[in-house]
PDB file of N, CA and C in Angstrom:
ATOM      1  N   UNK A   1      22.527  43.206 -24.506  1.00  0.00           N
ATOM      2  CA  UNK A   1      21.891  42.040 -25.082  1.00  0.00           C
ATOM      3  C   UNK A   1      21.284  42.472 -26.413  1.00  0.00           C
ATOM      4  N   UNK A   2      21.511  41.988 -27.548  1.00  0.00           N
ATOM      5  CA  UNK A   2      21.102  41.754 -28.669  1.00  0.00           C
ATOM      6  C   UNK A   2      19.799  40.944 -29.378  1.00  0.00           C
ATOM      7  N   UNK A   3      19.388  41.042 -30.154  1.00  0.00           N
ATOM      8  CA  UNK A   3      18.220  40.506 -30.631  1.00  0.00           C
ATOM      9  C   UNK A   3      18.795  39.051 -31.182  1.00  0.00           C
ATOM     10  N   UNK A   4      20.213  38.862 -31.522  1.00  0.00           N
ATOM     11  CA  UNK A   4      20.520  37.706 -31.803  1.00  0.00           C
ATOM     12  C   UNK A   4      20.923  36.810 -30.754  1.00  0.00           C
ATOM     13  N   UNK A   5      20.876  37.461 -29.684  1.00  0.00           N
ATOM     14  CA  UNK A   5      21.067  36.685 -28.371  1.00  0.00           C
ATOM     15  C   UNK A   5      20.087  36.325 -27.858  1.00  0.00           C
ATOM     16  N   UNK A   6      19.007  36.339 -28.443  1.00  0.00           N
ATOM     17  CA  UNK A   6      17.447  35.885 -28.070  1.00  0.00           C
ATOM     18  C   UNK A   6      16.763  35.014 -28.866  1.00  0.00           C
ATOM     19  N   UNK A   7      17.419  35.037 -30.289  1.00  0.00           N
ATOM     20  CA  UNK A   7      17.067  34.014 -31.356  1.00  0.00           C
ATOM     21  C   UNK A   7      17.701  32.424 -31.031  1.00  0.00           C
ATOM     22  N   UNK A   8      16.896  31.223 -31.112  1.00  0.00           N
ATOM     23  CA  UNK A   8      16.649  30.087 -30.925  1.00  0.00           C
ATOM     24  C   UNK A   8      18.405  29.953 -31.378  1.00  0.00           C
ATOM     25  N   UNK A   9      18.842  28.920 -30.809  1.00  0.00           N
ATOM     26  CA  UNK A   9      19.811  28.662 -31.618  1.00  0.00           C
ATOM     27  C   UNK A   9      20.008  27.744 -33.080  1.00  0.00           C
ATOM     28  N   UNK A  10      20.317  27.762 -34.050  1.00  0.00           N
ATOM     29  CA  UNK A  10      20.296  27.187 -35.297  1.00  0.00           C
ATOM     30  C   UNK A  10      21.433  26.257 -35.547  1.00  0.00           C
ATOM     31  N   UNK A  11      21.208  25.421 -36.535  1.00  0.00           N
ATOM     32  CA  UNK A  11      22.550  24.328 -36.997  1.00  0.00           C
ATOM     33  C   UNK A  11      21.863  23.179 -36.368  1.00  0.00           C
ATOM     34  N   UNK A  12      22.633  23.049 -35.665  1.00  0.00           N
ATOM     35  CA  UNK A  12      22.679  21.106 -35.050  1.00  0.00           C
ATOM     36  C   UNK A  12      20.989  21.035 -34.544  1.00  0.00           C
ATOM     37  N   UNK A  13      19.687  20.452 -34.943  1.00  0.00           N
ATOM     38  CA  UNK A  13      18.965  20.607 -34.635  1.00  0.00           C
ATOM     39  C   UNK A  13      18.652  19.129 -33.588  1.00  0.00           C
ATOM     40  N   UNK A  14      19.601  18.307 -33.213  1.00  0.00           N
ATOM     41  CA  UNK A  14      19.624  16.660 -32.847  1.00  0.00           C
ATOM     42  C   UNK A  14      19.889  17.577 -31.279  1.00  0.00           C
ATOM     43  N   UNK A  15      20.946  18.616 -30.700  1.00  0.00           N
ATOM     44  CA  UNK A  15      21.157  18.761 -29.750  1.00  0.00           C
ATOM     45  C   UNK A  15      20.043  19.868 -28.975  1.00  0.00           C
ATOM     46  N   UNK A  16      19.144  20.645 -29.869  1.00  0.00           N
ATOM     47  CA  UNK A  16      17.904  21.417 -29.168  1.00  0.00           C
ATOM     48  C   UNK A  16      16.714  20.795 -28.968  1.00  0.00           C
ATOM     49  N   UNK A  17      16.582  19.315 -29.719  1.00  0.00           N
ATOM     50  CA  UNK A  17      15.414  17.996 -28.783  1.00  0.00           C
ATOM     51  C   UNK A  17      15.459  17.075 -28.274  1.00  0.00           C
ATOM     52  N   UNK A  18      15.077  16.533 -27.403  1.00  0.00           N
ATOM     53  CA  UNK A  18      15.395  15.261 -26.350  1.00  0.00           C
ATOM     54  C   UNK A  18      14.933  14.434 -27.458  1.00  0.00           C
ATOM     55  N   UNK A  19      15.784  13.285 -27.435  1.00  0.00           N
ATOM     56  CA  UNK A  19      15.845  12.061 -28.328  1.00  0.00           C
ATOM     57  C   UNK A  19      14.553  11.388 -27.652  1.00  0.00           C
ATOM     58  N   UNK A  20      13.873  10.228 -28.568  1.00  0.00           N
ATOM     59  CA  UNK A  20      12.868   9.623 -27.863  1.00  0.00           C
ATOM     60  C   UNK A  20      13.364   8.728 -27.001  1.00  0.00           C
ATOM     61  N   UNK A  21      14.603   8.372 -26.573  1.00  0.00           N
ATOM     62  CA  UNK A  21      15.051   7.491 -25.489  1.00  0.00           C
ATOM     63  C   UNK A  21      15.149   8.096 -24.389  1.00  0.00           C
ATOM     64  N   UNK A  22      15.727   9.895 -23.745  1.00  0.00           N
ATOM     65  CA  UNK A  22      15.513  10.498 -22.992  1.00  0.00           C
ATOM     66  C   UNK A  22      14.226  10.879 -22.713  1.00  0.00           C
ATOM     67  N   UNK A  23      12.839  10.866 -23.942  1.00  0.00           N
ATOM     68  CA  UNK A  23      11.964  11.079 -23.342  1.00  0.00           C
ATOM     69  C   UNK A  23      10.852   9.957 -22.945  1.00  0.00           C
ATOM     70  N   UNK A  24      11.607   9.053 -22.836  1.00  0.00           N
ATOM     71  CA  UNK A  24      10.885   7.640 -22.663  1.00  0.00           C
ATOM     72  C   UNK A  24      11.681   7.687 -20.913  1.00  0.00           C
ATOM     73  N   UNK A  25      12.377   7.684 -20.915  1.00  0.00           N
ATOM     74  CA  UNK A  25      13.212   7.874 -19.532  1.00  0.00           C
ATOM     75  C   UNK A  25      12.448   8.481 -18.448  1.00  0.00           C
ATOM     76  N   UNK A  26      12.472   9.644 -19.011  1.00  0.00           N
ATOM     77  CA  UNK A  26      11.815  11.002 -18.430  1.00  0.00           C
ATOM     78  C   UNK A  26      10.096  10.573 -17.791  1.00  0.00           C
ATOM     79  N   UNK A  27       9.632   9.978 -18.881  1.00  0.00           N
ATOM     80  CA  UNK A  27       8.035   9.750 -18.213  1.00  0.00           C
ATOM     81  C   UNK A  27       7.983   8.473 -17.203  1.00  0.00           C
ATOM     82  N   UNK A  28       9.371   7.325 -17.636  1.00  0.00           N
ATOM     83  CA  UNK A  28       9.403   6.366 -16.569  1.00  0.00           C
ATOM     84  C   UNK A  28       9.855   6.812 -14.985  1.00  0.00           C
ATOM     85  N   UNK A  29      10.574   8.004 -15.339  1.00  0.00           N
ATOM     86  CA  UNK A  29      11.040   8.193 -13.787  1.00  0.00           C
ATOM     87  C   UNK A  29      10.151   9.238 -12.847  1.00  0.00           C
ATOM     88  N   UNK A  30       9.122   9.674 -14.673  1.00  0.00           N
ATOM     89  CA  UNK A  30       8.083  10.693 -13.619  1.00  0.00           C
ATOM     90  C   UNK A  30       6.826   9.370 -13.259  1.00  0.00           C
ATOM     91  N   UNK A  31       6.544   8.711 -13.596  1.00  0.00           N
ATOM     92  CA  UNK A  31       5.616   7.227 -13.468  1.00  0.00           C
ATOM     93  C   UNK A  31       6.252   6.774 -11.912  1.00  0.00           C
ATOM     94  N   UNK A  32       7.678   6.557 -11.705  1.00  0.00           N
ATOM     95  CA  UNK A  32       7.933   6.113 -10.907  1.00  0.00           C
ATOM     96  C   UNK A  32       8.029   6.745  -9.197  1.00  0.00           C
ATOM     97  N   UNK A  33       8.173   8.365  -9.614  1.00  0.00           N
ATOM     98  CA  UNK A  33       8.032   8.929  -8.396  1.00  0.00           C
ATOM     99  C   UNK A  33       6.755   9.249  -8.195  1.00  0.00           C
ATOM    100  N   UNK A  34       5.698   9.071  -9.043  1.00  0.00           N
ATOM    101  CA  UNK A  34       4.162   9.800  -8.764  1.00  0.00           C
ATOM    102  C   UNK A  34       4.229   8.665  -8.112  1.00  0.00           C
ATOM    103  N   UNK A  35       4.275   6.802  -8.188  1.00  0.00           N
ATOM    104  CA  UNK A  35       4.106   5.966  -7.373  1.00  0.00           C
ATOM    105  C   UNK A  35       4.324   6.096  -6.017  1.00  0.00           C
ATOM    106  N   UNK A  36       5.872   6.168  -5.387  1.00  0.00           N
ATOM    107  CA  UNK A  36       6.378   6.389  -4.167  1.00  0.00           C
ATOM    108  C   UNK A  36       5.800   7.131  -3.898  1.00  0.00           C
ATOM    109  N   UNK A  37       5.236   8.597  -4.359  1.00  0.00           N
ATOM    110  CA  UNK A  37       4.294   9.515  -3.642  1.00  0.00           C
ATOM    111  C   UNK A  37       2.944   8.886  -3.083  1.00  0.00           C
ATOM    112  N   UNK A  38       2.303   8.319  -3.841  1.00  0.00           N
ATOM    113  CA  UNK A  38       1.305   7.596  -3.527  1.00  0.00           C
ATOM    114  C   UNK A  38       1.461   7.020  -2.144  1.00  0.00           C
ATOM    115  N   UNK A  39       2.210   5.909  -2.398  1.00  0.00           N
ATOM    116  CA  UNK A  39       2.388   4.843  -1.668  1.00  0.00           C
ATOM    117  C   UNK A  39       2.096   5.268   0.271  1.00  0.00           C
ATOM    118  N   UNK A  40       1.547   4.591   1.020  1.00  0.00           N
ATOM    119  CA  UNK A  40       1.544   4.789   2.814  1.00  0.00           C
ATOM    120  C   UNK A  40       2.660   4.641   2.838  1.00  0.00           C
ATOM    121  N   UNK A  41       3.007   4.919   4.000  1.00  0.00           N
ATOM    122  CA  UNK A  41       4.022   4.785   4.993  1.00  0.00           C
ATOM    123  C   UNK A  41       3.571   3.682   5.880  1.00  0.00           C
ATOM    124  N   UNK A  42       4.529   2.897   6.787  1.00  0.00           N
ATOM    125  CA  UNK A  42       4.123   2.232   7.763  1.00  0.00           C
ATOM    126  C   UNK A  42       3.638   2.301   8.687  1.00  0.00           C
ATOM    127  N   UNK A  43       4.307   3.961   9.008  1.00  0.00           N
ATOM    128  CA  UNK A  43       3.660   4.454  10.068  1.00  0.00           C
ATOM    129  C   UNK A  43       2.701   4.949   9.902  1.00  0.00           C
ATOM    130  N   UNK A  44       1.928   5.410   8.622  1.00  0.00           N
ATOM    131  CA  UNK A  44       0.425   5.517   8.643  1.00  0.00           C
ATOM    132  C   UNK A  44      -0.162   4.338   8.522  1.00  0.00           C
ATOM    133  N   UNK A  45      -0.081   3.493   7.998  1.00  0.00           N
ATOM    134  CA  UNK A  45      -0.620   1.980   7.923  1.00  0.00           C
ATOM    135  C   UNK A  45      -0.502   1.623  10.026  1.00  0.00           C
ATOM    136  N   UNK A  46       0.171   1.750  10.616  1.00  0.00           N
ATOM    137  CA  UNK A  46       0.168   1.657  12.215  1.00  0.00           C
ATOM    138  C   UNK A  46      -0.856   2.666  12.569  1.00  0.00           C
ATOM    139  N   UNK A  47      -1.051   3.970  12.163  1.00  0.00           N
ATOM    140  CA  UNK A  47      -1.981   5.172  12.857  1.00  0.00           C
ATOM    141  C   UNK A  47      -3.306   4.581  12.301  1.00  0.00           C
ATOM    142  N   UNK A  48      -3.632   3.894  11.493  1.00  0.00           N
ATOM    143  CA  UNK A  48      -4.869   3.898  10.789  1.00  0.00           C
ATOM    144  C   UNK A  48      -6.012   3.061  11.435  1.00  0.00           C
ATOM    145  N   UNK A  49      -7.181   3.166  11.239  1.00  0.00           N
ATOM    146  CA  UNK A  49      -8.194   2.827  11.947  1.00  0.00           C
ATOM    147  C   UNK A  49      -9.041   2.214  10.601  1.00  0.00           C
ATOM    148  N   UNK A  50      -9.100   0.974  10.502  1.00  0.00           N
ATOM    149  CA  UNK A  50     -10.026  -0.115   9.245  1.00  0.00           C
ATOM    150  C   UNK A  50     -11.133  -0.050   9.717  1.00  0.00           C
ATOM    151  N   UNK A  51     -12.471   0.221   8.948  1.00  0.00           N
ATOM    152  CA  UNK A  51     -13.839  -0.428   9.221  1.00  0.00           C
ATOM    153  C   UNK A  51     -13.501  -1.807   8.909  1.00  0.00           C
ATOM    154  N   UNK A  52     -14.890  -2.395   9.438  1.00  0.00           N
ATOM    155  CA  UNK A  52     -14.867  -3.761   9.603  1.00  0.00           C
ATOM    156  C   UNK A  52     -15.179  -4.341   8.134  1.00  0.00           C
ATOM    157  N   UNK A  53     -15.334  -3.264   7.092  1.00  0.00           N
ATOM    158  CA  UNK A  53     -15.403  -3.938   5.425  1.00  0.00           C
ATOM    159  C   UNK A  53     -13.619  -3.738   5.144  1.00  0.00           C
ATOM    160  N   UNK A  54     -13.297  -2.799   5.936  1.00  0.00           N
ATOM    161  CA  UNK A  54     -11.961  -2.809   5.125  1.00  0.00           C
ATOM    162  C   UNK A  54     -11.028  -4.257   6.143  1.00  0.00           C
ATOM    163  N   UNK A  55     -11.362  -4.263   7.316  1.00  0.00           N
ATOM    164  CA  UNK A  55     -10.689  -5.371   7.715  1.00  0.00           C
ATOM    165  C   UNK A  55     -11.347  -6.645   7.090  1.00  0.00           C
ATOM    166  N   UNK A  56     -11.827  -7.016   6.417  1.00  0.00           N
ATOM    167  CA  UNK A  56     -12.588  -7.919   6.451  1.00  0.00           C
ATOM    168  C   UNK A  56     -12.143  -7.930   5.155  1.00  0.00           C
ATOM    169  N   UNK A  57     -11.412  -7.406   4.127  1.00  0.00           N
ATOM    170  CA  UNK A  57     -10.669  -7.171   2.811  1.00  0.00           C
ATOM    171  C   UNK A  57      -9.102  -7.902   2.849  1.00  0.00           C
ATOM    172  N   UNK A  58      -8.610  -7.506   4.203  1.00  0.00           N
ATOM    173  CA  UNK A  58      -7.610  -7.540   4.989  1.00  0.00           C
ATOM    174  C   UNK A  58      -7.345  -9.159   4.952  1.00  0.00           C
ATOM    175  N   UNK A  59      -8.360  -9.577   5.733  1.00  0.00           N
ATOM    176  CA  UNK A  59      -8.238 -10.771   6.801  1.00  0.00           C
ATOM    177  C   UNK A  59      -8.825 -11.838   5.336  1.00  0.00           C
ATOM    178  N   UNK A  60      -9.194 -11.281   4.324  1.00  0.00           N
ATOM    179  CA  UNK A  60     -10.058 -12.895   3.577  1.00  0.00           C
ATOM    180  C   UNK A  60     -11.268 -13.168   4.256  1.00  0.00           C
ATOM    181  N   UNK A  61     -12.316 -12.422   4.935  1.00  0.00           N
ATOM    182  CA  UNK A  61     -13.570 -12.757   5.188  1.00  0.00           C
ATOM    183  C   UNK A  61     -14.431 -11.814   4.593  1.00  0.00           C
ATOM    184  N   UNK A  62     -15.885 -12.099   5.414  1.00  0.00           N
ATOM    185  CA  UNK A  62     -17.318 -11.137   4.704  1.00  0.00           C
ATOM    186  C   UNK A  62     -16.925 -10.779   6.094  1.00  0.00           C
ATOM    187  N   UNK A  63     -17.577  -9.330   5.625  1.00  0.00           N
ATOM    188  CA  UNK A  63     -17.721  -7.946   6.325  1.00  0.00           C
ATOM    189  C   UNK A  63     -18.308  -8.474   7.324  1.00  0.00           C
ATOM    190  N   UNK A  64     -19.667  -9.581   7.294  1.00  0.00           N
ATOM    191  CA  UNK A  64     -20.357  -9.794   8.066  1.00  0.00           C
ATOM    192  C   UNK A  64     -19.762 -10.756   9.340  1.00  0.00           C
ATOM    193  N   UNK A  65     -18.636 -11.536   9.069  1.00  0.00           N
ATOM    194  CA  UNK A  65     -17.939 -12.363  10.308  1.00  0.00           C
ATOM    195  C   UNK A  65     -17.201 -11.435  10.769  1.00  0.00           C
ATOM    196  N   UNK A  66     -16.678 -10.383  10.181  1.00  0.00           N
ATOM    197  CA  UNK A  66     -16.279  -9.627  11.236  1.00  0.00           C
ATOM    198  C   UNK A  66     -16.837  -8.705  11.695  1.00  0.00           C
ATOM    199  N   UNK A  67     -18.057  -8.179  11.685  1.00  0.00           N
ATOM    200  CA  UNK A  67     -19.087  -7.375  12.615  1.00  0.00           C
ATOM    201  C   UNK A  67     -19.373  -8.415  13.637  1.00  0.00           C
ATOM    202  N   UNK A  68     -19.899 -10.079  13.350  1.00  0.00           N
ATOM    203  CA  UNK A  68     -20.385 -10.654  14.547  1.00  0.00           C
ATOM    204  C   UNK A  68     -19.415 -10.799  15.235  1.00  0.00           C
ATOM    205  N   UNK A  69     -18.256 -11.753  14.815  1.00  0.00           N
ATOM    206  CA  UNK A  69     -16.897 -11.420  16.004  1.00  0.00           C
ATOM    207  C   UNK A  69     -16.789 -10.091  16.246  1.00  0.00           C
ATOM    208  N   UNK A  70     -17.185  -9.078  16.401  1.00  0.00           N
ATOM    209  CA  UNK A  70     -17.080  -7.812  17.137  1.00  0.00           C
ATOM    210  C   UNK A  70     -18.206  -7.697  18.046  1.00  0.00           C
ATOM    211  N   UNK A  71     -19.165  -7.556  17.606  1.00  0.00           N
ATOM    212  CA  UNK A  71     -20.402  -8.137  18.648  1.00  0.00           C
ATOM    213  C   UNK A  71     -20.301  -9.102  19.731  1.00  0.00           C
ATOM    214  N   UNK A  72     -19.947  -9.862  19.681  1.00  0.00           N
ATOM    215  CA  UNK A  72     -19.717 -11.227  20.451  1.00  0.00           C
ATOM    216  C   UNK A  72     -18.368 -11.084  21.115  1.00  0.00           C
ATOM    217  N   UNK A  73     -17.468  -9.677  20.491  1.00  0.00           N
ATOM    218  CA  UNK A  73     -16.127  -9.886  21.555  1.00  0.00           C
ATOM    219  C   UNK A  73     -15.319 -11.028  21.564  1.00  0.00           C
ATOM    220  N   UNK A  74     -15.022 -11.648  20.397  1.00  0.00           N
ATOM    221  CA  UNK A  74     -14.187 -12.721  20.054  1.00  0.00           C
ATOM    222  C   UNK A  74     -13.061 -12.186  19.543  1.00  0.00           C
ATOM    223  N   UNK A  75     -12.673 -11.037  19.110  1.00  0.00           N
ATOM    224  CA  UNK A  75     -11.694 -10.319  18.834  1.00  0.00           C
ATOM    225  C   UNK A  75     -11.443  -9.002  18.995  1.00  0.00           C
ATOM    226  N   UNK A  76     -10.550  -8.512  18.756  1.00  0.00           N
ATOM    227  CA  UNK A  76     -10.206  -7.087  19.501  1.00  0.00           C
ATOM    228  C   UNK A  76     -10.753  -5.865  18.703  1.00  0.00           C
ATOM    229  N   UNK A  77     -10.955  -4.560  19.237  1.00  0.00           N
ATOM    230  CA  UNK A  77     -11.408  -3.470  18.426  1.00  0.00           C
ATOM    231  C   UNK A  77     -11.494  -2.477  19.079  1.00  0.00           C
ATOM    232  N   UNK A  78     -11.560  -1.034  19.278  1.00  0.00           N
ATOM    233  CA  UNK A  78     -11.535  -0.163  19.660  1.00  0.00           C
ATOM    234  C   UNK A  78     -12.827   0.234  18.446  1.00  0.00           C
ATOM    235  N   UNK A  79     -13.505   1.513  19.538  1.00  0.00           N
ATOM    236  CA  UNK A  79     -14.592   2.507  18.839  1.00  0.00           C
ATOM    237  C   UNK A  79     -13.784   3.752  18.882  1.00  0.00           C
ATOM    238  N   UNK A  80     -13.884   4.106  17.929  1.00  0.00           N
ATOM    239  CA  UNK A  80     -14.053   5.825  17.316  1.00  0.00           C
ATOM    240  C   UNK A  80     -15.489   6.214  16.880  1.00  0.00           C
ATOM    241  N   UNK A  81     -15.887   7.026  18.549  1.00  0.00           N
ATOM    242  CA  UNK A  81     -17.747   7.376  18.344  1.00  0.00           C
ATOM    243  C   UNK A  81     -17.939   6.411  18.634  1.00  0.00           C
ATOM    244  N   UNK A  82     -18.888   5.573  18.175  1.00  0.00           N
ATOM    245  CA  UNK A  82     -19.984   4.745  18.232  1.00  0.00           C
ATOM    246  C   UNK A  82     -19.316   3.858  16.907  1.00  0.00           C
ATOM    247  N   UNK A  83     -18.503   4.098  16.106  1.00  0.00           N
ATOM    248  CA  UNK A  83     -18.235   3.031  15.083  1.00  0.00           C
ATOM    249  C   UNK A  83     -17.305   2.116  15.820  1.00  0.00           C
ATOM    250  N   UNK A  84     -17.549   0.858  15.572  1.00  0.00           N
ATOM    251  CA  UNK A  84     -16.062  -0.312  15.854  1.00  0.00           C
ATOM    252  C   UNK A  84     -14.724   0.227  14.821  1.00  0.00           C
ATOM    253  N   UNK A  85     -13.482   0.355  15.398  1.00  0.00           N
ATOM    254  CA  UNK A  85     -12.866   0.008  13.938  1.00  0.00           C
ATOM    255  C   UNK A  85     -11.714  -1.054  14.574  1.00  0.00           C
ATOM    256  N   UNK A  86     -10.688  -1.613  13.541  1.00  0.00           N
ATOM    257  CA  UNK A  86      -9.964  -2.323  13.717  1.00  0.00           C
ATOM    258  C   UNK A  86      -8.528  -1.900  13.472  1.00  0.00           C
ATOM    259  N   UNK A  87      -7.353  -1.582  14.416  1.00  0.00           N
ATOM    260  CA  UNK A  87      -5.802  -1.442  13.856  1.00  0.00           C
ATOM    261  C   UNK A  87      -5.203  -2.405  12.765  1.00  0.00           C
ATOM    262  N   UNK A  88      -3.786  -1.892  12.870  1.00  0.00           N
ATOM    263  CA  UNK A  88      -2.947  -2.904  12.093  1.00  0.00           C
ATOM    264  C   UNK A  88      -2.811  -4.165  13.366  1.00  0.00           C
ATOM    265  N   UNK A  89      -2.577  -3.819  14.599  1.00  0.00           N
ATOM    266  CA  UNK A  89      -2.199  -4.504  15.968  1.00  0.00           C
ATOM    267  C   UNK A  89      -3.184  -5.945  15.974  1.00  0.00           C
ATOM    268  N   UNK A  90      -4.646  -5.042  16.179  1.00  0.00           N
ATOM    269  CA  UNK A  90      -5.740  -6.013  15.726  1.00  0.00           C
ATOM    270  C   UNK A  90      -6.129  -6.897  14.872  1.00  0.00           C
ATOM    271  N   UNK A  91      -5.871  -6.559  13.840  1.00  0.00           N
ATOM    272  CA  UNK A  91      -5.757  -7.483  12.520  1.00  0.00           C
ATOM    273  C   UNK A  91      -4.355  -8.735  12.562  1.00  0.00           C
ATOM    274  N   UNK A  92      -3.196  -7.841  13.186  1.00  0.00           N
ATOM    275  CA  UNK A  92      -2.426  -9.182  13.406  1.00  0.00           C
ATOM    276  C   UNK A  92      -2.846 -10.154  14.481  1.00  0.00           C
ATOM    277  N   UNK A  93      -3.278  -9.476  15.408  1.00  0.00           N
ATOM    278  CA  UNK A  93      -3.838 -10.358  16.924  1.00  0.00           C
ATOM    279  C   UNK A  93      -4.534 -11.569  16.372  1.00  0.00           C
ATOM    280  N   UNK A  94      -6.114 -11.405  15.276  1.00  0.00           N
ATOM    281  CA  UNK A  94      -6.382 -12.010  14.758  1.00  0.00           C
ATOM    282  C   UNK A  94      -5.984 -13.238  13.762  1.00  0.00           C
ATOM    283  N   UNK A  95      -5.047 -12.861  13.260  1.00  0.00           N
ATOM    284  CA  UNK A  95      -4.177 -13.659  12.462  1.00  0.00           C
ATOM    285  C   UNK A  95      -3.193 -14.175  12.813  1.00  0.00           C
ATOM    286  N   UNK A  96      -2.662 -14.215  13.947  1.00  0.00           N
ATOM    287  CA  UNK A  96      -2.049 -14.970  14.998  1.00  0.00           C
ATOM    288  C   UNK A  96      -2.721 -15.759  15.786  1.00  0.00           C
ATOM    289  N   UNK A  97      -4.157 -15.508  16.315  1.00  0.00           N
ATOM    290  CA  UNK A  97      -4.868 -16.679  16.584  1.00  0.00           C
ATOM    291  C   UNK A  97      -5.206 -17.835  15.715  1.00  0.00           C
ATOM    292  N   UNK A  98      -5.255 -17.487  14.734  1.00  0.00           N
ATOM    293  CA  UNK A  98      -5.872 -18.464  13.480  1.00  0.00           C
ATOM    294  C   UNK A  98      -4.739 -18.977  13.175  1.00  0.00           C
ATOM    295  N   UNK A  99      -3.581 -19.173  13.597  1.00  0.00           N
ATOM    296  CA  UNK A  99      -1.961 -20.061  13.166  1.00  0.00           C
ATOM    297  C   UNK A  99      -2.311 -21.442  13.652  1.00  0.00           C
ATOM    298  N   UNK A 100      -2.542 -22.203  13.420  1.00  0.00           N
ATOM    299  CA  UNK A 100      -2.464 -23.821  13.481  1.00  0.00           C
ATOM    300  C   UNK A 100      -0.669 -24.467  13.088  1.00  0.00           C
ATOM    301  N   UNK A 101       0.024 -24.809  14.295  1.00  0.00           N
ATOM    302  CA  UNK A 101       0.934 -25.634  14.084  1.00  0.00           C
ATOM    303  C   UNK A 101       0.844 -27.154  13.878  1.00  0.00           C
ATOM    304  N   UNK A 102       1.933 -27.706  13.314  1.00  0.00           N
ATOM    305  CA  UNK A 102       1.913 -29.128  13.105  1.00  0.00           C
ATOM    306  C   UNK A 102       2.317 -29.543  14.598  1.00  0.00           C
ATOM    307  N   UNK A 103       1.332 -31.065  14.570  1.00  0.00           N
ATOM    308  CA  UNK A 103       1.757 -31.875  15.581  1.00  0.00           C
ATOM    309  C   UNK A 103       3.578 -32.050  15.926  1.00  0.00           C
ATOM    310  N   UNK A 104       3.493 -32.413  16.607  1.00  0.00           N
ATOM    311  CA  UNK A 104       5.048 -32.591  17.294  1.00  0.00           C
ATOM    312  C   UNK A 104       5.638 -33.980  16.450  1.00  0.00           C
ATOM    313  N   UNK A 105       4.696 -35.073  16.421  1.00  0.00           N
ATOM    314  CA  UNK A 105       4.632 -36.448  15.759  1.00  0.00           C
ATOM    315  C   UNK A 105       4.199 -36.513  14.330  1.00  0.00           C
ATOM    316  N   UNK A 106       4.042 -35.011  13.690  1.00  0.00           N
ATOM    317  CA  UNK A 106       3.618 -35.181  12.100  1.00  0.00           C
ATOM    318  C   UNK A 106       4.969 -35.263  10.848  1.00  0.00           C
ATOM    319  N   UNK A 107       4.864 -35.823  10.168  1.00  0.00           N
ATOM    320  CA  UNK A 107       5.967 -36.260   9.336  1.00  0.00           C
ATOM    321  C   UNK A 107       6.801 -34.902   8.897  1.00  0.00           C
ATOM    322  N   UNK A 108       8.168 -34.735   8.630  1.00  0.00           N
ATOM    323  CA  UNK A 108       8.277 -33.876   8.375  1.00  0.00           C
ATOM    324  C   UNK A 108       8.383 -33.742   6.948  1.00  0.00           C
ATOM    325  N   UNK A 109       8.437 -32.505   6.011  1.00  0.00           N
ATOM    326  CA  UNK A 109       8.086 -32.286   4.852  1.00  0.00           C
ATOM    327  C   UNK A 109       9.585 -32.740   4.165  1.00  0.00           C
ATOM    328  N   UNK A 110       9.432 -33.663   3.087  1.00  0.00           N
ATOM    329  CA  UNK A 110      10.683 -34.215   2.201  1.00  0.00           C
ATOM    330  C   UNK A 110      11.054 -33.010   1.373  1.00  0.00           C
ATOM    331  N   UNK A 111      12.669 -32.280   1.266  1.00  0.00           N
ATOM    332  CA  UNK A 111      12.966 -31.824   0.475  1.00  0.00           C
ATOM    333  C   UNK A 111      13.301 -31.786  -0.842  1.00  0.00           C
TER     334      UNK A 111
END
């Protein structure tokens, strides 16, 4: 090996830098996998255990209707320790009670 086999290569200087379209590329596809990294899984979203502020983020209420429906046992919850928390299971249970169907005799919707 030679000392000129170690020197940069010279001439065409367009093919020793990434054009700004490859490096516009490059940061979208590194943008795009730092996302997917981020992102849960389902099956951690299933393992996970919500306080009653984070269910209560969840569901569209105050923290505080869902501590008293936990108190009062109007809806479901498991403790970890002494804290209430709420599943994914739970949070749907809830939101399956609160489904209101239409009457049998209500008009149906005009397309």
């Amino acid at each position: 090996m030679t000392r000129t086999d170690l020197a940069p290569p010279t001439g065409n200087t367009r093919t020793d830098r990434p054009s700004a379209i490859e490096t516009t590329l490059i940061l979208r596809l590194t943008n795009a996998v730092e996302q997917l990294t981020a992102m849960q899984s389902a099956a951690d979203l299933e393992l996970r255990c919500f306080t009653p502020a984070q269910a209560a983020v969840i569901l569209g209420k105050t923290e505080n209707w869902v501590v008293e429906n936990i108190q009062a046992g109007s809806i479901p919850f498991t403790r970890v320790g002494k804290s209430p928390r709420l599943t994914a299971a739970h949070i749907r249970w809830i939101q399956a009670q609160g489904e209101v169907l239409p009457h049998k005799y209500a008009k149906p919707i005009a397309a």
